[in-house]
Protein backbone atom coordinates (compact mmCIF):
# COMPACT_ATOMS: atom_id res chain seq x y z
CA UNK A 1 63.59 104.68 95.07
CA UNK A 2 60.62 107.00 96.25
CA UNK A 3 58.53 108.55 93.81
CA UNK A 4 56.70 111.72 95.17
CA UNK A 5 53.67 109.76 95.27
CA UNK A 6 54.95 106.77 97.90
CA UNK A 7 56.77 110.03 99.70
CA UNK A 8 53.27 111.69 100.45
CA UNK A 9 51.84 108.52 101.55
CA UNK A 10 54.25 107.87 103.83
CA UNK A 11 53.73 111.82 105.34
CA UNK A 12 50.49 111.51 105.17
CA UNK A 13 50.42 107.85 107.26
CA UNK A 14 53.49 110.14 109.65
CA UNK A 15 51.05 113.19 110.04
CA UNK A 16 47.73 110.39 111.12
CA UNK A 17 50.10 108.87 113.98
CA UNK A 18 51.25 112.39 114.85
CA UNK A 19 47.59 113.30 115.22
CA UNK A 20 46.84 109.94 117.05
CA UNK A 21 49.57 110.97 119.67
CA UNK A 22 52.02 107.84 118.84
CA UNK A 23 54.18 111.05 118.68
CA UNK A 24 54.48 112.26 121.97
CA UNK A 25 57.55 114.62 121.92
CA UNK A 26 60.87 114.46 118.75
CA UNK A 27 60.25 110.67 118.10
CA UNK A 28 57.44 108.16 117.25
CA UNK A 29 56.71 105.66 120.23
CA UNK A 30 57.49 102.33 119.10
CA UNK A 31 53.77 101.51 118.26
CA UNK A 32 53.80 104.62 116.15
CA UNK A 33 56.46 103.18 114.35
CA UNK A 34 54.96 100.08 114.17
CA UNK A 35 51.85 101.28 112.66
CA UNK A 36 53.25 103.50 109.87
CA UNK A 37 55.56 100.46 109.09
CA UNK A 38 52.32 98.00 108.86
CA UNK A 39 50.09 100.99 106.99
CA UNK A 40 52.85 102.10 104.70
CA UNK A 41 52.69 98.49 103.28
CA UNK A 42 48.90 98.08 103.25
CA UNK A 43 48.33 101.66 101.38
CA UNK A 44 51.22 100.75 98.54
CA UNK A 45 51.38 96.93 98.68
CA UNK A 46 55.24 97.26 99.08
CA UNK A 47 57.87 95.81 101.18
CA UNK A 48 59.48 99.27 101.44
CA UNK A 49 59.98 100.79 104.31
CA UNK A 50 61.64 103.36 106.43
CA UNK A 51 64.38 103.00 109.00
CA UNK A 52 63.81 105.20 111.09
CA UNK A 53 67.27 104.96 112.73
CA UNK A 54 69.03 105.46 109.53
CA UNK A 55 66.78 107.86 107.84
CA UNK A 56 66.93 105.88 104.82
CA UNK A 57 64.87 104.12 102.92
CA UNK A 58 64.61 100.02 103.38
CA UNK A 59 64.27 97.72 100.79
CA UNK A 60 65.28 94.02 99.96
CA UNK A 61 68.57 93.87 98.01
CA UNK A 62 66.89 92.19 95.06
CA UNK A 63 64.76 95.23 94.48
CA UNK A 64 67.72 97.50 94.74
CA UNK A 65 69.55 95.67 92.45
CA UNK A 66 66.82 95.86 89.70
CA UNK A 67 66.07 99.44 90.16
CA UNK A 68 69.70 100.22 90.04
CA UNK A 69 69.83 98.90 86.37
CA UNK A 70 67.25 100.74 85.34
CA UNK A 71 68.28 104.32 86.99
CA UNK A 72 72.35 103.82 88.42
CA UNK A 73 71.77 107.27 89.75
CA UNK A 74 69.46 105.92 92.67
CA UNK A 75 72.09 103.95 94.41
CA UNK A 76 72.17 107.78 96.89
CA UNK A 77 69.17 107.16 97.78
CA UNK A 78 70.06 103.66 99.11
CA UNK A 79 72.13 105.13 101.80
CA UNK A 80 70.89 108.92 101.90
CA UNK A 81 67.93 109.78 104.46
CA UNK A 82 64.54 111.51 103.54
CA UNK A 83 64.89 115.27 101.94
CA UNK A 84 64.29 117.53 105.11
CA UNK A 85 61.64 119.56 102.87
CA UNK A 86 59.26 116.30 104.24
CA UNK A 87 60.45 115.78 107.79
């Protein structure tokens, strides 16, 4: 699951496309995407992601499973899209 931490990175990475113009009108071009995809995993050394189709957060199954023992409560945000205070 996100932490608030990987959240802001991943607005912050959102808001430098934006400003880039990979962001022409509602949705990121598909090299926007791209970039915030390729970024997101520099900046946190993660295989995280976000789907932007979705809304949800992407991760292997593996990691999923091993974060679910540790907090069961998480498995919401598995399927559950971003909290619209960030979008």
């Amino acid at each position: 699951m996100w932490d608030k931490i990987l959240t802001e990175i991943f607005c912050d990475i959102c808001i430098k496309e934006i400003l880039k113009g990979n962001r022409p009108g509602t949705h990121f071009t598909k090299d926007g995407w791209l970039k915030i995809m390729t970024n997101f995993e520099k900046e946190t050394d993660t295989a995280l992601g976000w789907n932007p189709i979705k809304r949800t957060i992407d991760a292997p199954d593996d990691w999923w499973e091993s974060r679910l023992k540790v907090v069961p409560k998480a498995q919401k945000f598995r399927t559950s899209g971003i909290n619209p205070e960030f979008e």
